[in-house]
Protein backbone atom coordinates (compact mmCIF):
# COMPACT_ATOMS: atom_id res chain seq x y z
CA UNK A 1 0.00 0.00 0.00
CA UNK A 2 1.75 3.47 -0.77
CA UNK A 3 -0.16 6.57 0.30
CA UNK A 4 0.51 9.22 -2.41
CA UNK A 5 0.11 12.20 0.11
CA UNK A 6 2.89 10.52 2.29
CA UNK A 7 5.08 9.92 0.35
CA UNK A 8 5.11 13.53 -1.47
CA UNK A 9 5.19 14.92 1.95
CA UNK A 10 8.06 13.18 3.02
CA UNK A 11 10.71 14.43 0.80
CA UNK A 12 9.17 14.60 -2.67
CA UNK A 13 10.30 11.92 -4.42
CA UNK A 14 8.14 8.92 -5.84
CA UNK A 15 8.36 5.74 -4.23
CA UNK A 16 11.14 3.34 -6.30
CA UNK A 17 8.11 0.31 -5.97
CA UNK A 18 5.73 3.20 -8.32
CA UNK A 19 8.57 2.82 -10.66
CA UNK A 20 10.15 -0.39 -10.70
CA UNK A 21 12.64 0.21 -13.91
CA UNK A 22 14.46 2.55 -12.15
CA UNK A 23 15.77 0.02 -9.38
CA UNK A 24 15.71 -2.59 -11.83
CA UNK A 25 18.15 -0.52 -14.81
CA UNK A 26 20.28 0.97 -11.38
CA UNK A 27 20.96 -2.78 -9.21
CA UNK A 28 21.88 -4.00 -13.05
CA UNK A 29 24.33 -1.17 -13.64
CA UNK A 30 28.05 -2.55 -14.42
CA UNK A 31 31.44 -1.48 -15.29
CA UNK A 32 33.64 -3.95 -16.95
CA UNK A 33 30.98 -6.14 -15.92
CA UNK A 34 31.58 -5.91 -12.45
CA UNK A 35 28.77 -3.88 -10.37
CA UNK A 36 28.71 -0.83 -8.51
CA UNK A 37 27.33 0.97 -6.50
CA UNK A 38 25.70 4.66 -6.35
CA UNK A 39 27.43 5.94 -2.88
CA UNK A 40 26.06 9.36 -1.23
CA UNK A 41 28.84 9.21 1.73
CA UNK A 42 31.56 7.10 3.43
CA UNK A 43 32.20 7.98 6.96
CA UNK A 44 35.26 6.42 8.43
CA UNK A 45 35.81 6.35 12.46
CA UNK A 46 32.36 6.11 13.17
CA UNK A 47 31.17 4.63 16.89
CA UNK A 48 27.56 4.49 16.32
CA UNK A 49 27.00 2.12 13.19
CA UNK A 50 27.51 -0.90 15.32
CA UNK A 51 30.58 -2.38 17.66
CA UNK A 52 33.32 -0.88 17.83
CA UNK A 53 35.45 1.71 15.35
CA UNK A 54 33.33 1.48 11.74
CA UNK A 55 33.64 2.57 8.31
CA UNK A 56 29.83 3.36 7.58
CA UNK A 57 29.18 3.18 3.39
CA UNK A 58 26.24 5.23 2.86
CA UNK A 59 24.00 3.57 -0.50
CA UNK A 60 21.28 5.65 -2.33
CA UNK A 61 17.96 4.45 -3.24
CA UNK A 62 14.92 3.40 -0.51
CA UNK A 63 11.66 1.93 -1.01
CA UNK A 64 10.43 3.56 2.13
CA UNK A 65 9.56 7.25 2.65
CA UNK A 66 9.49 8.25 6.26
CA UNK A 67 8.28 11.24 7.30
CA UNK A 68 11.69 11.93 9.66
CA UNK A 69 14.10 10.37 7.57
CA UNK A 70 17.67 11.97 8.57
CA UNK A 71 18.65 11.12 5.16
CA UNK A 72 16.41 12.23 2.95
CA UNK A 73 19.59 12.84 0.08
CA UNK A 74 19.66 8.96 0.28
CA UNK A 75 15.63 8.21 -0.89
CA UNK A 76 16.46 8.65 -4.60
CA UNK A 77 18.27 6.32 -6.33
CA UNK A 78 19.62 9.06 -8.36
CA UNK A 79 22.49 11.58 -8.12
CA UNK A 80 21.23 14.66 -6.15
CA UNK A 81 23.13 18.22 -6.22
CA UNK A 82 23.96 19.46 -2.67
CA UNK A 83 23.14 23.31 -2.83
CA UNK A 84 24.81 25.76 0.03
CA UNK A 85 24.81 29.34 -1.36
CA UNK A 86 25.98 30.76 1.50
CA UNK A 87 29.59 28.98 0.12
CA UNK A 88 29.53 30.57 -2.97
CA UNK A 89 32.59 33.17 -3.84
CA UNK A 90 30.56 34.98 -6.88
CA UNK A 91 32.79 33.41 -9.86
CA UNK A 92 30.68 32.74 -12.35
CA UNK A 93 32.61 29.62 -13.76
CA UNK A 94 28.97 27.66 -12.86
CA UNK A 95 26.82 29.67 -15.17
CA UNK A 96 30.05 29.17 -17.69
CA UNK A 97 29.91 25.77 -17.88
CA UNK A 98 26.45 25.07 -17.41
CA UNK A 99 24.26 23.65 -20.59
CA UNK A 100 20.82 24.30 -19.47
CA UNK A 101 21.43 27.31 -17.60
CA UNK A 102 20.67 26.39 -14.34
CA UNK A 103 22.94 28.87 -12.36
CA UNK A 104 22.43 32.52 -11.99
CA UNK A 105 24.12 35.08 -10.29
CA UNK A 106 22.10 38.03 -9.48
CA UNK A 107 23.21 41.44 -8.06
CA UNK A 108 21.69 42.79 -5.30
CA UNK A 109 19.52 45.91 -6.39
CA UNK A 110 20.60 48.46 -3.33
CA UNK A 111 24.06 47.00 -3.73
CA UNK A 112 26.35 45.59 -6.81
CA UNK A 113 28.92 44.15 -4.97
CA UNK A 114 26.56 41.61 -2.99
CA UNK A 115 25.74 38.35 -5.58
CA UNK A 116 23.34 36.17 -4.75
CA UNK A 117 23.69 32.61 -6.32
CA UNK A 118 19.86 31.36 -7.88
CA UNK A 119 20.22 28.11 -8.56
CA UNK A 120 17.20 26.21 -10.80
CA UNK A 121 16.54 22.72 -10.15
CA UNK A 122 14.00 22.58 -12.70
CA UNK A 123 16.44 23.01 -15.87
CA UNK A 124 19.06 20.80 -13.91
CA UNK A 125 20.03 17.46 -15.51
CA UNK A 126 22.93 16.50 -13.26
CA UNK A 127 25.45 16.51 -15.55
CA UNK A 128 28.07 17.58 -12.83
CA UNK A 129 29.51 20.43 -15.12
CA UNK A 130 29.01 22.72 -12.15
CA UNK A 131 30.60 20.31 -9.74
CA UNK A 132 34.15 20.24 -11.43
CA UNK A 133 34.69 24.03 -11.67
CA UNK A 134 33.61 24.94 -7.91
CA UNK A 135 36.30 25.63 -5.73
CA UNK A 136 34.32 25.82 -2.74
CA UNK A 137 31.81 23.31 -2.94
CA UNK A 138 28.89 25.63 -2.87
CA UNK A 139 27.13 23.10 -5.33
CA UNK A 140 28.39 18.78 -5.58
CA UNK A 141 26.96 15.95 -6.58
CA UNK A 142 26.04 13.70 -3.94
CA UNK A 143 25.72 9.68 -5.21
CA UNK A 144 28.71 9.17 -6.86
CA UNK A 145 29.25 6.01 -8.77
CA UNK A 146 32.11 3.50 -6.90
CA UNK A 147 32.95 -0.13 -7.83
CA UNK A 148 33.96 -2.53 -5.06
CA UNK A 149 37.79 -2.22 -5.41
CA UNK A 150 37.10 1.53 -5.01
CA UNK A 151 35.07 1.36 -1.75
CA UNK A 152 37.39 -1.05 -0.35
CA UNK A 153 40.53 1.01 -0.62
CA UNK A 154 38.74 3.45 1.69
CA UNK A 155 37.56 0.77 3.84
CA UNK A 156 40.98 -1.38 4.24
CA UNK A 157 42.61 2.19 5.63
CA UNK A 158 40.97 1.48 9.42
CA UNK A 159 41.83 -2.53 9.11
CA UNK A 160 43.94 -1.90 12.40
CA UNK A 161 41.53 -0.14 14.34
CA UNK A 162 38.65 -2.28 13.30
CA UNK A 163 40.69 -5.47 14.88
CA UNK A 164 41.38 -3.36 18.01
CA UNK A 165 38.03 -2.51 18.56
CA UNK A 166 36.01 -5.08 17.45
CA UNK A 167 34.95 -3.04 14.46
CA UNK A 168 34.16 -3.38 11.12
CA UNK A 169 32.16 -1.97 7.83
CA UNK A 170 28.54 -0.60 8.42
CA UNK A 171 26.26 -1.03 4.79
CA UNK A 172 23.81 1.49 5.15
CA UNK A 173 21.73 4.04 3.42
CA UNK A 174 19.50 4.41 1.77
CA UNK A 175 19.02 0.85 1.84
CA UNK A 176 21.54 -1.57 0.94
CA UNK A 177 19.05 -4.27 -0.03
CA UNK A 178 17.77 -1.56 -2.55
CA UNK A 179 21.33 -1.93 -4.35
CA UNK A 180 21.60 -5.87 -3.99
CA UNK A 181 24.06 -6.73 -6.34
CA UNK A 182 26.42 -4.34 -5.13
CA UNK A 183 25.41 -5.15 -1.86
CA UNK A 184 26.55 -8.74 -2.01
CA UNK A 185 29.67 -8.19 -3.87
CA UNK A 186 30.90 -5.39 -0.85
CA UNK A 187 30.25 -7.87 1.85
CA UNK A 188 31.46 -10.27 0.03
CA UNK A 189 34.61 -8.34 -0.32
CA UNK A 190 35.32 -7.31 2.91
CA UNK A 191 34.69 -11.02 4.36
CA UNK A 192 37.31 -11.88 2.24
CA UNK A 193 39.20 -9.19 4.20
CA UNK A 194 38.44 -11.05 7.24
CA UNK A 195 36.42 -7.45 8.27
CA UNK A 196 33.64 -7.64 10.78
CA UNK A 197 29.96 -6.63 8.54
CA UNK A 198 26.94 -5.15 9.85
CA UNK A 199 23.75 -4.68 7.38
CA UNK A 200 21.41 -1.56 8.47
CA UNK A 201 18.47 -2.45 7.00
CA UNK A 202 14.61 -1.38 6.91
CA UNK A 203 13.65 -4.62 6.47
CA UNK A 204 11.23 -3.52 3.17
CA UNK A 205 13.00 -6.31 0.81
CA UNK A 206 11.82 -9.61 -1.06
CA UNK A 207 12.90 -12.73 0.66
CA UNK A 208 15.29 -13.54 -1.64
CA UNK A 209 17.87 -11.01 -1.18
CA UNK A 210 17.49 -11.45 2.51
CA UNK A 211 18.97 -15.39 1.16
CA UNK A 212 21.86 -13.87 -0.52
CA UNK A 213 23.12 -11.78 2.51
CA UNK A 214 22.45 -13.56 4.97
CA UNK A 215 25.43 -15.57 4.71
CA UNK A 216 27.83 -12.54 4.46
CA UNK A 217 26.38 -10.24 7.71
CA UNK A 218 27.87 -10.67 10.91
CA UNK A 219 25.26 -7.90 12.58
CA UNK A 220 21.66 -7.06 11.16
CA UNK A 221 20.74 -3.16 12.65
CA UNK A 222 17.27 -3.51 12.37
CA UNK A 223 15.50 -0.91 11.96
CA UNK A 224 11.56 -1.04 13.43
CA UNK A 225 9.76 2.07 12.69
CA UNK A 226 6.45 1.56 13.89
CA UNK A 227 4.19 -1.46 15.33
CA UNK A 228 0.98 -0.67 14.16
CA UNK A 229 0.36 -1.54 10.26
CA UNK A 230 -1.69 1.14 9.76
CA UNK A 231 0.30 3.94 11.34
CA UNK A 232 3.31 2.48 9.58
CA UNK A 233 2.10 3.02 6.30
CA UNK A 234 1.08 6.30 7.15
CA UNK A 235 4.41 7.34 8.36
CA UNK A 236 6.74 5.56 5.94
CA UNK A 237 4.78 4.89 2.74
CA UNK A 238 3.75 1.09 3.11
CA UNK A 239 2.80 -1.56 6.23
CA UNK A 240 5.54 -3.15 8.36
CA UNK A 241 3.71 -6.74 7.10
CA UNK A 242 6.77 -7.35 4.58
CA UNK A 243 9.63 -6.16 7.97
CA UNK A 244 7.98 -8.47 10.29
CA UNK A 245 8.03 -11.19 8.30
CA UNK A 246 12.11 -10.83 7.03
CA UNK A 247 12.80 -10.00 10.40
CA UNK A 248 11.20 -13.17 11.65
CA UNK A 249 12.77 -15.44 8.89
CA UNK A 250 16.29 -14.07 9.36
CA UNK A 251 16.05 -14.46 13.41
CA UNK A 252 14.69 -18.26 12.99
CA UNK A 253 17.65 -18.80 10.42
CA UNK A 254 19.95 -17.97 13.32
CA UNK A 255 21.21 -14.44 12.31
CA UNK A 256 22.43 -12.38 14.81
CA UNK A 257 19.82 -9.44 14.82
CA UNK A 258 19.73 -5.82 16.62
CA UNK A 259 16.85 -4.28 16.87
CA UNK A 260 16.73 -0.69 16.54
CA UNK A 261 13.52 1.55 17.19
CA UNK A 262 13.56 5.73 16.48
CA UNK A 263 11.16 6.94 18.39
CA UNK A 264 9.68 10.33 17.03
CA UNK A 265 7.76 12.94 19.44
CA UNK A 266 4.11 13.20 17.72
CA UNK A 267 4.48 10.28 16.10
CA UNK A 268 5.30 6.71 18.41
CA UNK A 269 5.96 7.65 21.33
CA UNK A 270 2.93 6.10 22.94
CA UNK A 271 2.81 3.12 24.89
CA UNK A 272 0.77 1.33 22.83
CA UNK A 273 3.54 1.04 20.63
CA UNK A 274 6.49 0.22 23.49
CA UNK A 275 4.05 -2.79 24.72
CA UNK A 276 4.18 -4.10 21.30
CA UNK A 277 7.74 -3.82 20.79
CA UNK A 278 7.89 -5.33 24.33
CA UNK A 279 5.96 -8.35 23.17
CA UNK A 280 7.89 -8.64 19.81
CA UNK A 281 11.31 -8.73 21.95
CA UNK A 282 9.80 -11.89 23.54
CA UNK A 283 8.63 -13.54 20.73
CA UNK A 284 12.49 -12.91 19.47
CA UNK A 285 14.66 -14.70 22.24
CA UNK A 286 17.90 -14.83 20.65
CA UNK A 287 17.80 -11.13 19.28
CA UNK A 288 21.28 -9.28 20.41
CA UNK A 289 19.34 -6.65 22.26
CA UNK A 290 16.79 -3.71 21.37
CA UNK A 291 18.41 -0.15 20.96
CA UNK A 292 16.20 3.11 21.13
CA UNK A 293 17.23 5.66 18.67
CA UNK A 294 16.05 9.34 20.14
CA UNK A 295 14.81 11.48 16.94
CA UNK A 296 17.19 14.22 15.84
CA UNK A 297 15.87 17.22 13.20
CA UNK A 298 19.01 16.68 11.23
CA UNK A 299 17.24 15.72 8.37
CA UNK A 300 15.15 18.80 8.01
CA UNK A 301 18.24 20.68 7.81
CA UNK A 302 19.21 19.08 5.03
CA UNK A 303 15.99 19.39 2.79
CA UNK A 304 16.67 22.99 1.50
CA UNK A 305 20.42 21.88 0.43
CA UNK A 306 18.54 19.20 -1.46
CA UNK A 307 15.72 20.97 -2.83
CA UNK A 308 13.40 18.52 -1.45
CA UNK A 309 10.23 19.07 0.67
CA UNK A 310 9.62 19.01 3.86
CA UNK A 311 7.45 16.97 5.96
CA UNK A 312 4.38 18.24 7.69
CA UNK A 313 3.86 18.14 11.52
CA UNK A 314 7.86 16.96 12.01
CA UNK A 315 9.42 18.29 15.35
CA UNK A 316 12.07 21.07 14.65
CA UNK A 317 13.59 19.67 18.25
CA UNK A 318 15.07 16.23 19.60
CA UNK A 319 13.36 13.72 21.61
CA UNK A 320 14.26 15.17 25.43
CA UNK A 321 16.57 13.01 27.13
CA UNK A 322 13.86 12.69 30.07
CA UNK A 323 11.15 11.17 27.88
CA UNK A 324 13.78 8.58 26.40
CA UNK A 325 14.74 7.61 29.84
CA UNK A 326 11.38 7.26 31.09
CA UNK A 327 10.71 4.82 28.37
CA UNK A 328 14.12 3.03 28.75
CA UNK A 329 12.73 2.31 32.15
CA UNK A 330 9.71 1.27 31.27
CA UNK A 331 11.01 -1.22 28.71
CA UNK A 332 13.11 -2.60 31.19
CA UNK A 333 10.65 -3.62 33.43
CA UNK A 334 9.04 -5.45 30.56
CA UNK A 335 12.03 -7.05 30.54
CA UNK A 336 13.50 -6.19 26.94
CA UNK A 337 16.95 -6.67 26.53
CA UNK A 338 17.80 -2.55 25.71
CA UNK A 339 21.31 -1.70 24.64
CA UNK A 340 20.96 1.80 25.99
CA UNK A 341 22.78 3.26 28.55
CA UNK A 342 21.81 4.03 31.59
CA UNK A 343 21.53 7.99 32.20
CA UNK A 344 21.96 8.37 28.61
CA UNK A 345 21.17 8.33 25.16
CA UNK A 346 22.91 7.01 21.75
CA UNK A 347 23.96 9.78 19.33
């Protein structure tokens, strides 16, 4: 089920399931008949992806559209310009270079020396022109295309501290399972490296690419937006029938499975919804532990760089650190196995 309303509101792009050739033509994308992958950001030395010091790959495309997403430049599967005028020096090599004339620079009518930098999305093609003559990154494509080999050279940089810490690579996104082939080939990679893997996932995936990686993750982060069907589909696009069900098949086939919850002010933070995650902890025995993941606006920030729209009726502030304790507590005397920390809260 896909809500059309929802899924405009959330960051204005189509759902990839209204328009199945686009995944399709993207996961079969090759070069030299190897795959790749369409990357929007590696972060290296990262302590919240997982155990220990990570490398965190970033992949573009998802099938869901939440209304909070904190990375809303990942939804697409497409390349997306990144837009700060603020940055901009007043060259003019962008409106050079430009085929469709999508940059302007515009003098200020009280004063010739201030530029402002108009920048129109709606002649844009993404050709990148722009990109390569901007010093100061006032405008850059974000989704680059990498192959395997490429992504691993960043990766095998932090081999060291990965074995000190018990780290490893973090797929995430986007979602991975959106980009499958490239997907199984970077795992498969990096086991080969002998590299610890975790799989952030959203769980919205056929069963059969759940089979191809399940034999290449060391960590599922499991990502469980909302327990009520209805409200799920509401909030991200489509019902959490298709999650439950991959999250039940890969905990009976023995994978090792976090479960991670955001909870958003306004939208599940009612205790109808921590009883039934509760109740699903229990009817998981062998899951690793349940995390609670307090909302941030970060992803609102970004929508204006990315010219996408906003949500309606999103907080502009986080989840307080009282209410995310209370529930902590709460949880805990249901007995769920939390990973949080006592007194405080994950980043």
């Amino acid at each position: 089920m896909i809500i059309p309303a929802v899924v405009e509101a959330a960051a204005g792009w189509k759902s990839m399931l209204e328009n199945p050739q686009a995944e399709t033509v993207f996961e079969n994308a090759r070069i030299n008949g190897e795959p790749f992958g369409r990357v929007f950001d590696i972060q290296r030395f990262s302590i919240h992806d997982g155990p220990g010091i990570r490398t965190t790959v970033f992949l573009k495309g998802c099938p869901l559209r939440c209304l909070w997403c904190h990375n809303p430049e990942g939804m697409s599967p497409s390349p997306i310009i990144s837009f700060l005028p603020e940055k901009c020096m007043g060259c003019g090599e962008c409106v050079r270079v430009c085929p469709q004339g999508a940059h302007h620079l515009v003098a200020s009518e009280s004063d010739d020396s201030t530029i402002t930098h108009v920048y129109d999305r709606e002649h844009c093609i993404t050709c990148g022109h722009c990109t390569e003559v901007c010093d100061t990154r006032t405008v850059e494509i974000v989704g680059r295309p990498m192959s395997v080999k490429e992504v691993m050279k960043e990766v095998v940089q932090d081999k060291a501290f990965y074995v000190t810490s018990g780290g490893g690579l973090t797929l995430s996104g986007g979602e991975p399972m959106a980009q499958i082939d490239f997907t199984v080939a970077l795992l498969s990679a990096t086991k080969e490296q002998g590299i610890h893997r975790c799989l952030e996932t959203a769980g919205f995936a056929n069963r059969e690419r759940f089979l191809r990686v399940l034999p290449l993750v060391d960590l599922f982060l499991y990502d469980f937006k909302e327990t009520d069907p209805g409200r799920h589909a509401e909030f991200t696009g489509h019902s959490n029938q298709l999650i439950l069900q991959n999250l039940r098949f890969l905990h009976d086939a023995g994978a090792r499975i976090q479960l991670q919850c955001p909870i958003v002010p306004g939208f599940n933070d009612r205790e109808d919804h921590f009883a039934a995650i509760a109740a699903l902890s229990r009817s998981l025995p062998n899951l690793t532990g349940v995390q609670l993941l307090p909302y941030h606006p970060l992803g609102k920030s970004k929508l204006e760089r990315f010219g996408l729209k906003p949500a309606v009726h999103v907080s502009d502030q986080p989840l307080r650190l009282n209410q995310l304790e209370g529930w902590i507590h709460w949880l805990r005397e249901q007995g769920v196995p939390l990973l949080n920390p006592n007194g405080s809260a994950p980043a």
